[in-house]
Protein backbone atom coordinates (compact mmCIF):
# COMPACT_ATOMS: atom_id res chain seq x y z
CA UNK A 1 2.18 -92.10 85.30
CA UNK A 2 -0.95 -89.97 84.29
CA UNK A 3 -0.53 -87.14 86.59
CA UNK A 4 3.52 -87.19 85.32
CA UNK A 5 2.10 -86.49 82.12
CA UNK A 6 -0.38 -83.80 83.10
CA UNK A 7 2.16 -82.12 84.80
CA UNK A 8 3.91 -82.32 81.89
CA UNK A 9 1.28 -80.79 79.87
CA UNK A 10 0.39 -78.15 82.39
CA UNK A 11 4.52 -77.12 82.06
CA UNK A 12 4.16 -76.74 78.09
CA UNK A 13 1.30 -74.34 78.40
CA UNK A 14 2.78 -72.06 80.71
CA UNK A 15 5.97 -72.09 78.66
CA UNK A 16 3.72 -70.75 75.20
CA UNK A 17 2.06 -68.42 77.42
CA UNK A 18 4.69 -66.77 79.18
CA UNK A 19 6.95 -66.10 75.55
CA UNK A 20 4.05 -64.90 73.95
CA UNK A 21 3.35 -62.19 76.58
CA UNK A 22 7.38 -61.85 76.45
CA UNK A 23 7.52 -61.17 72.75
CA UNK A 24 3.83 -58.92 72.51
CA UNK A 25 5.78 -56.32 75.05
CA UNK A 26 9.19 -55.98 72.96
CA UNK A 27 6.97 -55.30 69.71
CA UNK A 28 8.09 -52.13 68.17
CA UNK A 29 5.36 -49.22 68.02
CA UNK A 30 5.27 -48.96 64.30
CA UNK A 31 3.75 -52.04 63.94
CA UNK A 32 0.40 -51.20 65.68
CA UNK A 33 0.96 -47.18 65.37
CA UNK A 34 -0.27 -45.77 62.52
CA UNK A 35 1.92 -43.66 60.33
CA UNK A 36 1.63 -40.01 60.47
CA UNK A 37 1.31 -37.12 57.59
CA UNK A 38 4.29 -34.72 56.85
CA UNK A 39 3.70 -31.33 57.65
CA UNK A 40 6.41 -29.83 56.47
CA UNK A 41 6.55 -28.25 52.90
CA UNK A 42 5.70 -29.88 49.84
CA UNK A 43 8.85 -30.87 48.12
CA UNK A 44 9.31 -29.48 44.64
CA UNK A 45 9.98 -31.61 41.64
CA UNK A 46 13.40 -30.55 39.89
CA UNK A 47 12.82 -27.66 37.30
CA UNK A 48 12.64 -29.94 33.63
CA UNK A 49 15.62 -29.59 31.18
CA UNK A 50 14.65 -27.51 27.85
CA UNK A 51 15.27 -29.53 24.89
CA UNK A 52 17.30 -27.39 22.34
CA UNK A 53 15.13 -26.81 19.43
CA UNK A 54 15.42 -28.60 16.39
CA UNK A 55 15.08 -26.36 12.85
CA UNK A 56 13.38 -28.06 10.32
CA UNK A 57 14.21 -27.48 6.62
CA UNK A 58 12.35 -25.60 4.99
CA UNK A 59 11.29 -26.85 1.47
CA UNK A 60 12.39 -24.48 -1.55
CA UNK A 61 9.34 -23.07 -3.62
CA UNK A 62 10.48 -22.29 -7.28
CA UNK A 63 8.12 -19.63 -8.42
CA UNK A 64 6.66 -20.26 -11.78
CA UNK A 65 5.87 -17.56 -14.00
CA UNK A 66 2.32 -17.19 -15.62
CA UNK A 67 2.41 -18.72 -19.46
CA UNK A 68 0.72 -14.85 -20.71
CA UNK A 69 4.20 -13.78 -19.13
CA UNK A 70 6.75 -15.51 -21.58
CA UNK A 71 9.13 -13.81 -22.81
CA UNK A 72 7.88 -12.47 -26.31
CA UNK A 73 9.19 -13.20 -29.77
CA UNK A 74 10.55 -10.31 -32.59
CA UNK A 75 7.35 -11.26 -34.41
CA UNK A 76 5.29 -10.78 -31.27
CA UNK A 77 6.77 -7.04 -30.84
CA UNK A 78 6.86 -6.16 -34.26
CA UNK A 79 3.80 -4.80 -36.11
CA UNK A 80 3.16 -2.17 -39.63
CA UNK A 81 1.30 0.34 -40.70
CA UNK A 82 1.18 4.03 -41.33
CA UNK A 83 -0.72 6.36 -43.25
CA UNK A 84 -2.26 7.82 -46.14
CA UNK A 85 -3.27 11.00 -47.35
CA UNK A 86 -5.86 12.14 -50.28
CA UNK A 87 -6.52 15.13 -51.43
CA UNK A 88 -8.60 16.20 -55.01
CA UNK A 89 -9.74 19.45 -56.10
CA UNK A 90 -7.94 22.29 -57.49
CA UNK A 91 -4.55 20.69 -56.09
CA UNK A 92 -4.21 17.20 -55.88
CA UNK A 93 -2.22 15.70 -52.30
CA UNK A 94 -1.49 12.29 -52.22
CA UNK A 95 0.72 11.30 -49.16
CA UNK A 96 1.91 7.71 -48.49
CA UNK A 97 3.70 6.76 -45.38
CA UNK A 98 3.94 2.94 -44.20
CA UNK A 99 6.11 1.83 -41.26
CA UNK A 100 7.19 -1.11 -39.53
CA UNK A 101 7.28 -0.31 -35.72
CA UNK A 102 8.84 -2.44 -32.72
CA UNK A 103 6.54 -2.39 -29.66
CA UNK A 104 9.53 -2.66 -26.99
CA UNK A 105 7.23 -2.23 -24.18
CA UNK A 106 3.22 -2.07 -23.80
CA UNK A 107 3.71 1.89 -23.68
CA UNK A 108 7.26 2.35 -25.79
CA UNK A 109 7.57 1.69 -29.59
CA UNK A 110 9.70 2.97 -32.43
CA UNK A 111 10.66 2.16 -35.86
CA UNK A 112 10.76 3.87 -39.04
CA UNK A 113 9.07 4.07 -42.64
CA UNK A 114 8.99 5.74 -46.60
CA UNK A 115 7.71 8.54 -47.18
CA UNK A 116 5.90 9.51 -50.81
CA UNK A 117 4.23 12.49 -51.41
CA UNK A 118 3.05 13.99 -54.79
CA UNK A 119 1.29 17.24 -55.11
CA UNK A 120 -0.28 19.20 -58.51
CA UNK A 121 -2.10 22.23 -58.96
CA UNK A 122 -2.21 24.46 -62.00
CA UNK A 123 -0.35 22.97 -64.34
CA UNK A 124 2.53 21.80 -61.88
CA UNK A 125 3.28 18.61 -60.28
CA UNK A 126 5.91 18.31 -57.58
CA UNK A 127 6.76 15.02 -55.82
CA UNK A 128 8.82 14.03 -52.49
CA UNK A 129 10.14 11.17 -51.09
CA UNK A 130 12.60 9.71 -48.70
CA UNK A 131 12.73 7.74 -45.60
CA UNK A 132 11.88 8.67 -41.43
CA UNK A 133 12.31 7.37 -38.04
CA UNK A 134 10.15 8.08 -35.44
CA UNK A 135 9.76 7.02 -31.52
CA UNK A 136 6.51 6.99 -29.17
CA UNK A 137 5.01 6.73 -25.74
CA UNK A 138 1.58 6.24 -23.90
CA UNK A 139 1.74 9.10 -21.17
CA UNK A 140 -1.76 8.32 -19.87
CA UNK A 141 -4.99 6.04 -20.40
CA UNK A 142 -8.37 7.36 -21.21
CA UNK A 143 -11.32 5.79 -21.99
CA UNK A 144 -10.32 3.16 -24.26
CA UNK A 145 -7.34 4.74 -25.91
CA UNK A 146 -4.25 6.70 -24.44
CA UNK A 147 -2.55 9.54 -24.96
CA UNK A 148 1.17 9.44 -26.69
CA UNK A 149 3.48 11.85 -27.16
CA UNK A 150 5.71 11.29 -30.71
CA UNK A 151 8.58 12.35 -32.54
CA UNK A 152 10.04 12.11 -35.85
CA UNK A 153 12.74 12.76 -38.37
CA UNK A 154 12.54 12.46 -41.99
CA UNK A 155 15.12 12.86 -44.37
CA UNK A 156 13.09 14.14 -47.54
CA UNK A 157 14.05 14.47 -51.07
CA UNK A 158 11.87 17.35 -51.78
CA UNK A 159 11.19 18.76 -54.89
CA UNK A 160 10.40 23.26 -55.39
CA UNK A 161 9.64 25.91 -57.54
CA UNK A 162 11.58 28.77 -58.03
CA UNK A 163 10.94 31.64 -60.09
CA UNK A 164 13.23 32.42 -63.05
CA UNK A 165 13.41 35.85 -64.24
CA UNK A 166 14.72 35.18 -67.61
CA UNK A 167 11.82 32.69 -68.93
CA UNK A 168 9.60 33.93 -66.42
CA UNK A 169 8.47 30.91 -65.60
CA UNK A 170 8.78 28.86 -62.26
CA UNK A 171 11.79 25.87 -62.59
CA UNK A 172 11.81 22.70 -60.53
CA UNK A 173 14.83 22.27 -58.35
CA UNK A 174 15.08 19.30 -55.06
CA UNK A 175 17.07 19.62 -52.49
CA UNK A 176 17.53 17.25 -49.16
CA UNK A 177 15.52 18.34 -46.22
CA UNK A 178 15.97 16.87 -43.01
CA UNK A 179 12.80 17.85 -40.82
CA UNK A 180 12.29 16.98 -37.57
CA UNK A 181 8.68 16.77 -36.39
CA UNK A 182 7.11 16.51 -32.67
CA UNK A 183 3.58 16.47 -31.28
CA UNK A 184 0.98 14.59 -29.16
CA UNK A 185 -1.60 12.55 -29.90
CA UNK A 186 -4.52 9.98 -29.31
CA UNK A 187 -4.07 6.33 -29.64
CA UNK A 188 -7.64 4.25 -29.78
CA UNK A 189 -7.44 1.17 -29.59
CA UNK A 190 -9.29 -1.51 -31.97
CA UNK A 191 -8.02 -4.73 -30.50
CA UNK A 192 -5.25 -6.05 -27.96
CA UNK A 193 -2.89 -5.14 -30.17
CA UNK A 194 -3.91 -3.15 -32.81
CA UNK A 195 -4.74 0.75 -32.71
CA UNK A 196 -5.55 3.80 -34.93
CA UNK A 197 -3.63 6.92 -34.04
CA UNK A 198 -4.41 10.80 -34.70
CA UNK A 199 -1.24 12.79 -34.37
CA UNK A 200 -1.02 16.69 -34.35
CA UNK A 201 3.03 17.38 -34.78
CA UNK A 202 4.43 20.77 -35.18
CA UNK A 203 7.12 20.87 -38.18
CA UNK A 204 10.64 22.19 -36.93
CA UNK A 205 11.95 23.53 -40.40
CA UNK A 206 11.52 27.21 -42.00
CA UNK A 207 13.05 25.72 -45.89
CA UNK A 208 11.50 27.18 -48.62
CA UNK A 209 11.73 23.39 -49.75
CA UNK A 210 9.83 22.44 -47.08
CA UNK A 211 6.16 21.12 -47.97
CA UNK A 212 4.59 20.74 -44.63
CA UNK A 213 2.48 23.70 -43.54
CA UNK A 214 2.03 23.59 -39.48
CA UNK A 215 0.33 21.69 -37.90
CA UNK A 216 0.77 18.57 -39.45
CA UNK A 217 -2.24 16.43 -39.12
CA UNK A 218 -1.61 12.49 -39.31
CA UNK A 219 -3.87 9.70 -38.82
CA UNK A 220 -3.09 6.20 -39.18
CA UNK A 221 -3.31 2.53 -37.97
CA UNK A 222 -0.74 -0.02 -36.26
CA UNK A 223 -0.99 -3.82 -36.76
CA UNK A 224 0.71 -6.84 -34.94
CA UNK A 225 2.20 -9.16 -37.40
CA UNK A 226 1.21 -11.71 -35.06
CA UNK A 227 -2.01 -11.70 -33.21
């Protein structure tokens, strides 16, 4: 009975042995090889798609203009002044001329004025008056002042001797002028707005009516109505 048993045993043995030899020489080579490199070229990655660009919006800037640029008022642009004349000796002169100007630009102006003038010399006073318009511009800065080129009319009620053979003595007559009057001159300036101006004008009329001798010298000041 025991050596049934061993033989039995023995039988078993030889069985386990004999498959596992069996199955260790039908083992496929990639389980104990070991797994090789590629040598061929490295593969390249497919090219990346462009994403189509997006605009943004751009935000709308309002542009603002400075508060000293505001549109200015009539009273802002308007502004008075003019001249006067005084003369004493032998002959008296007395000239009065006030105007209201409009400043339309920093360099461009006009407006328009009276006009008074009385004269008397031996014996003989003569007096002239009426109304004028008048335009001017800065051509160039200098210094603290510019030059200006201006131009007149007036429309003068003017007031002349002439000599009368029978009483041999001189008679008064007046007689509308119109005379037109042109020059240059130098603005200097005595505050932002305010200025004194000397004009030299040439007078464009040959009347015997006419009282202006050339050239006409004027000097006389411009101020804002509002500062």
């Amino acid at each position: 009975m025991l050596q049934r048993s061993c033989s039995t045993l023995l039988f078993l043995v030889l069985f386990v042995f004999i498959g596992h030899s069996a199955f260790a020489q039908v083992e496929p080579d990639t389980v104990r090889r070991k797994e090789s490199l590629p040598t061929g070229p490295p593969a390249t990655a497919p090219p990346a798609q462009r994403q189509p660009r997006v605009q943004q919006p751009q935000p709308v800037v309002v542009k603002q203009e400075p508060a000293d640029r505001e549109k200015l008022t009539l009273m802002d642009r308007l502004y008075w002044g003019g001249s006067l004349g005084l003369q004493f000796g032998t002959f008296t002169n007395v000239s009065l001329l006030p105007i209201i100007g409009y400043r339309v630009t920093d360099r461009f102006s006009f407006g328009g004025g009276v006009v008074y003038n009385y004269r008397s010399g031996g014996g003989v006073s003569l007096q002239n008056y009426g109304g004028r318009a008048f335009t001017q511009v800065e051509l160039i800065e200098i210094g603290g002042g510019a030059i200006l080129a201006h131009g007149e009319i007036e429309a003068l009620s003017a007031q002349y001797l002439v000599y009368n053979p029978t009483t041999r003595f001189y008679d008064k007559q007046r007689k509308m002028l119109s005379l037109p009057l042109i020059g240059v001159g130098y603005r200097q300036r005595i505050s932002e707005k305010a200025s004194f101006d000397l004009l030299l004008l040439y007078n464009g009329s040959s009347d015997i009516a006419n009282p202006y001798n050339n050239p006409v010298i004027r000097g006389g000041v411009n101020i804002p109505f509002r500062r």
